[in-house]
C-alpha atoms as a PDB file:
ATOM      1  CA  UNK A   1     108.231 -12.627 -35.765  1.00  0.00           C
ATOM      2  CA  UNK A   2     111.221 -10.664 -34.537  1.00  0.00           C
ATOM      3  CA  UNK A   3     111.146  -7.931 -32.412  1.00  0.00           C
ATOM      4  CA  UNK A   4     112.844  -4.346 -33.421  1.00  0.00           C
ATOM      5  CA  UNK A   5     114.319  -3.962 -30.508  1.00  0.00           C
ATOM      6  CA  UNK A   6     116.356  -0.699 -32.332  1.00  0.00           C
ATOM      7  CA  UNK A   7     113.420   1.495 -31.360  1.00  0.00           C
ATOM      8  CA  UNK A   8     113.566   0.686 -27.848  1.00  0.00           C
ATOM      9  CA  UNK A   9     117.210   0.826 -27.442  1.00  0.00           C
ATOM     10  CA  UNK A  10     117.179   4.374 -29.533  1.00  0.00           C
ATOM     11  CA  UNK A  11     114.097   5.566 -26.707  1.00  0.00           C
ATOM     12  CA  UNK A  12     115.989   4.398 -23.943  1.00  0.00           C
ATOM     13  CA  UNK A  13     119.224   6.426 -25.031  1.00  0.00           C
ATOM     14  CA  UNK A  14     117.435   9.403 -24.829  1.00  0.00           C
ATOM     15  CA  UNK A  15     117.003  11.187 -21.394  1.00  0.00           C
ATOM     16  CA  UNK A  16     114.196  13.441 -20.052  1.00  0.00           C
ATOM     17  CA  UNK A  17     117.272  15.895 -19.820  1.00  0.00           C
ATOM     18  CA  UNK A  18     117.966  15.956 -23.823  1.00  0.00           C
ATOM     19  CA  UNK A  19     114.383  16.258 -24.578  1.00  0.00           C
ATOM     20  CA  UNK A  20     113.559  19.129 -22.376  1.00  0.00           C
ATOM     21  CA  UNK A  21     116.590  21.127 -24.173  1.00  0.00           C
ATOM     22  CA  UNK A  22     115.225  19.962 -28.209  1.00  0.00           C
ATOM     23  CA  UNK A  23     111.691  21.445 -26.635  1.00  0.00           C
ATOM     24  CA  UNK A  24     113.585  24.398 -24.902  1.00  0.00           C
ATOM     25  CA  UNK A  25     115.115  25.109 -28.155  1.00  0.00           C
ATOM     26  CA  UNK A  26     112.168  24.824 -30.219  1.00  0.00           C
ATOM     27  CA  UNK A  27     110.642  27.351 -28.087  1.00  0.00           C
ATOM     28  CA  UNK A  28     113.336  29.557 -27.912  1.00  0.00           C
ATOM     29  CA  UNK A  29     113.293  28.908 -32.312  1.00  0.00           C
ATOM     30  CA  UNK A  30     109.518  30.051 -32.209  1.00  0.00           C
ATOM     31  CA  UNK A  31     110.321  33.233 -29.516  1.00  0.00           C
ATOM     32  CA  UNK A  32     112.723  34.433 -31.556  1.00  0.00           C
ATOM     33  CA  UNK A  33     110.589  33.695 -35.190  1.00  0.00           C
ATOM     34  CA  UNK A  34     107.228  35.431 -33.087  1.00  0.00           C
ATOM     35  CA  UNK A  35     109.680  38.404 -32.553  1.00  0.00           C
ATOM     36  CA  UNK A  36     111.219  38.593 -36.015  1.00  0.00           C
ATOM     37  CA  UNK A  37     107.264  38.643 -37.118  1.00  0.00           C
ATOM     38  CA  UNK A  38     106.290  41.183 -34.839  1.00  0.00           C
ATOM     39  CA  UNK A  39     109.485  43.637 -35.772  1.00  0.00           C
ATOM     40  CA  UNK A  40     108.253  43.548 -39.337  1.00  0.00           C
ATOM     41  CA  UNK A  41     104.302  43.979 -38.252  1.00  0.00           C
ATOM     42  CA  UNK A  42     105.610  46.896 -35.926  1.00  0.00           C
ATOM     43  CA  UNK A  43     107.541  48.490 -38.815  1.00  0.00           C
ATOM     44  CA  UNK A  44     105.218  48.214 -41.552  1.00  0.00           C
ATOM     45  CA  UNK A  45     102.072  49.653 -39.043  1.00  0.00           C
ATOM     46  CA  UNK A  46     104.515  52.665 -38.188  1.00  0.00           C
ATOM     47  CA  UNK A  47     104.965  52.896 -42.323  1.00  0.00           C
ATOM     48  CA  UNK A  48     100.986  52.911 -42.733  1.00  0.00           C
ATOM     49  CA  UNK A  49     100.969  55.241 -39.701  1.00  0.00           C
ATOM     50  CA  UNK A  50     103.232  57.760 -41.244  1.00  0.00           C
ATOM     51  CA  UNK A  51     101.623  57.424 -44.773  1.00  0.00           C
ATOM     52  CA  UNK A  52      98.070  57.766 -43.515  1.00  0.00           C
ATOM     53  CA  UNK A  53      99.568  60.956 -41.238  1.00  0.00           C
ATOM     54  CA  UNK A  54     100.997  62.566 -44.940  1.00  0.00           C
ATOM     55  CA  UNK A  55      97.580  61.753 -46.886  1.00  0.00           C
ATOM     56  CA  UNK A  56      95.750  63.215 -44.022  1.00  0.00           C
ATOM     57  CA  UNK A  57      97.861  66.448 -44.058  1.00  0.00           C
ATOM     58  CA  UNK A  58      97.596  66.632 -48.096  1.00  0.00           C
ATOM     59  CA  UNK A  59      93.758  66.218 -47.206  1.00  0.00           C
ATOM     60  CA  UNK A  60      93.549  68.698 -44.955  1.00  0.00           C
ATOM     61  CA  UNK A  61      95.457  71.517 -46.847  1.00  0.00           C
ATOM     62  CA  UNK A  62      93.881  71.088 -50.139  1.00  0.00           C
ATOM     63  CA  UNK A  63      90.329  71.144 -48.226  1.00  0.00           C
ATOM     64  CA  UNK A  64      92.113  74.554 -46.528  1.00  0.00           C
ATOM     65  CA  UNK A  65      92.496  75.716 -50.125  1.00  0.00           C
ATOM     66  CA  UNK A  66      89.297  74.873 -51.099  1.00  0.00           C
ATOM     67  CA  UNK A  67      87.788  76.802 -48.620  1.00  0.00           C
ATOM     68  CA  UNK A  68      90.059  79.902 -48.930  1.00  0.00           C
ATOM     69  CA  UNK A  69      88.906  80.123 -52.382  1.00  0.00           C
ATOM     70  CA  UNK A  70      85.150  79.583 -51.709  1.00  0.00           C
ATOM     71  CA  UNK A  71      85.452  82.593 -49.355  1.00  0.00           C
ATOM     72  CA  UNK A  72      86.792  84.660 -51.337  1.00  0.00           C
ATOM     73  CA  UNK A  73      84.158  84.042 -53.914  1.00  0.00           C
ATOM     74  CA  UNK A  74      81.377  84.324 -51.334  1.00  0.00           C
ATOM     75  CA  UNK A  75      83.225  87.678 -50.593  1.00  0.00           C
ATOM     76  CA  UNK A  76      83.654  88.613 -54.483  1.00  0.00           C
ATOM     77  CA  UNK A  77      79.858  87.671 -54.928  1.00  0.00           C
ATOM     78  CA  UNK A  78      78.770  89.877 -52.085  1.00  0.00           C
ATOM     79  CA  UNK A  79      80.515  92.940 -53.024  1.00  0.00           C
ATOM     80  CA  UNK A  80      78.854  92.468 -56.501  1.00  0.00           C
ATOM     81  CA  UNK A  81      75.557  92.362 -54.892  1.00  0.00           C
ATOM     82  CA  UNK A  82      75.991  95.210 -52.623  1.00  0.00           C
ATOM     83  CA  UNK A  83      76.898  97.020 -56.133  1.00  0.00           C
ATOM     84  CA  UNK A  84      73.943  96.391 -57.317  1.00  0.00           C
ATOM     85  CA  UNK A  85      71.769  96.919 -54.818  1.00  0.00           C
ATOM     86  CA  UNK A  86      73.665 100.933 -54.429  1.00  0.00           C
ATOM     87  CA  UNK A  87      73.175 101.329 -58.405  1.00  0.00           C
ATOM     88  CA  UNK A  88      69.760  99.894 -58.575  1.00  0.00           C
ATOM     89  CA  UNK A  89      67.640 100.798 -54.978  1.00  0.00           C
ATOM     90  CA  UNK A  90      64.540 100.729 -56.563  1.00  0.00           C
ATOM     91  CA  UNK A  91      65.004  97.732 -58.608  1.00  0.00           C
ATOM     92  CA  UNK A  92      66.689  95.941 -55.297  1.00  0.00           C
ATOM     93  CA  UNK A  93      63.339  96.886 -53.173  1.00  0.00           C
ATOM     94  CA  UNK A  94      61.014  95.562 -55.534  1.00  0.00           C
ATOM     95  CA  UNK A  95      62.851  92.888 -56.242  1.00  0.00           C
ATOM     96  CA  UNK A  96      62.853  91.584 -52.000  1.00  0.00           C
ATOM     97  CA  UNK A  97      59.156  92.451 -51.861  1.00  0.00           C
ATOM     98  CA  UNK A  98      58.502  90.106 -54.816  1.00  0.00           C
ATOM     99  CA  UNK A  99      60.544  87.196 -53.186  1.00  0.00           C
ATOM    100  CA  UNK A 100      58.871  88.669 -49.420  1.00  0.00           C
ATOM    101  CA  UNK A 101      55.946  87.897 -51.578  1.00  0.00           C
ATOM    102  CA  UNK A 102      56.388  85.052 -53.417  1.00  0.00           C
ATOM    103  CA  UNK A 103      57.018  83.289 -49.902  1.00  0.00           C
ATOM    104  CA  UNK A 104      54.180  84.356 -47.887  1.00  0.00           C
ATOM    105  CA  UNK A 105      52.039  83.247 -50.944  1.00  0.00           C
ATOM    106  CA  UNK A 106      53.434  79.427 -50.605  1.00  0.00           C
ATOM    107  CA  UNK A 107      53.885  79.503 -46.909  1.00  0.00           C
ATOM    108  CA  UNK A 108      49.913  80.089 -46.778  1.00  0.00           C
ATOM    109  CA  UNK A 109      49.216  77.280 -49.512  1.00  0.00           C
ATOM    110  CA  UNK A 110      51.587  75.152 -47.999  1.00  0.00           C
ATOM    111  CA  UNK A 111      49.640  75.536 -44.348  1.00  0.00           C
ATOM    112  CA  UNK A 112      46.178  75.484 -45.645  1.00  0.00           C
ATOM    113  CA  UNK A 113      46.784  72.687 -47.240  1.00  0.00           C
ATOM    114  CA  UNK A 114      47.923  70.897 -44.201  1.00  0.00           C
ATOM    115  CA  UNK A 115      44.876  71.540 -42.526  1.00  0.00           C
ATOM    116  CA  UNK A 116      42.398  68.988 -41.629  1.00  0.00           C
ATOM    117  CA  UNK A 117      39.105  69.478 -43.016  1.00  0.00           C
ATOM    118  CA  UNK A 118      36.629  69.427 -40.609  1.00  0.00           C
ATOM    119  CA  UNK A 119      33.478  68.176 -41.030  1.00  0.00           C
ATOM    120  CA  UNK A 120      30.533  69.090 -38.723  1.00  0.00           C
ATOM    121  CA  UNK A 121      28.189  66.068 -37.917  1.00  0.00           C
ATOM    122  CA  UNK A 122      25.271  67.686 -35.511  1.00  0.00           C
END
């Protein structure tokens, strides 16, 4: 069997020198890859950023809106009542005592039937 002494004389060629620059550059290769990556991460978070910043303040004015236009029908509603009530005092009173009522009546059911029901054993 014959030796390859090819590999040997190949290894032997090569210094420490010329193998720390092929790792140097492979790191350097990698650096500069890690950095190209992290540009375009960067870049794209800043994009999300400024989307979710729009979406937020589309959000936040349409809720604004919303609410604009529930108070003014809270208002609209209130004036209406307030109508009524100055047309219609009579009407208005009994009306509240009914509902004064109406309340007192299942406020007591609802606490007497809470109660315990004691039973006396002498």
């Amino acid at each position: 069997m014959a030796k390859d002494i090819t590999k040997d004389i190949a290894i032997k060629d090569v210094t420490v020198d010329d193998i720390g620059d092929t790792v140097a550059d492979q790191i350097a290769s990698l650096r500069a890859e890690v950095e190209k990556i992290s540009s375009s991460l960067r870049d794209r978070g800043f994009d999300l950023l400024d989307e979710a910043g729009e979406q937020f303040d589309d959000f936040a004015e349409g809720t604004r809106r919303q609410a604009l236009t529930a108070v003014r029908q809270v208002k609209h509603e209130a004036v209406a009542v307030a109508d009524a009530v100055m047309e219609h005092p009579v009407s208005s009173a009994a009306a509240a005592t009914t509902f004064i009522g109406i309340g007192i009546a299942i406020g007591y059911l609802l606490g007497a039937t809470s109660i315990e029901k004691r039973r006396f054993h002498w």
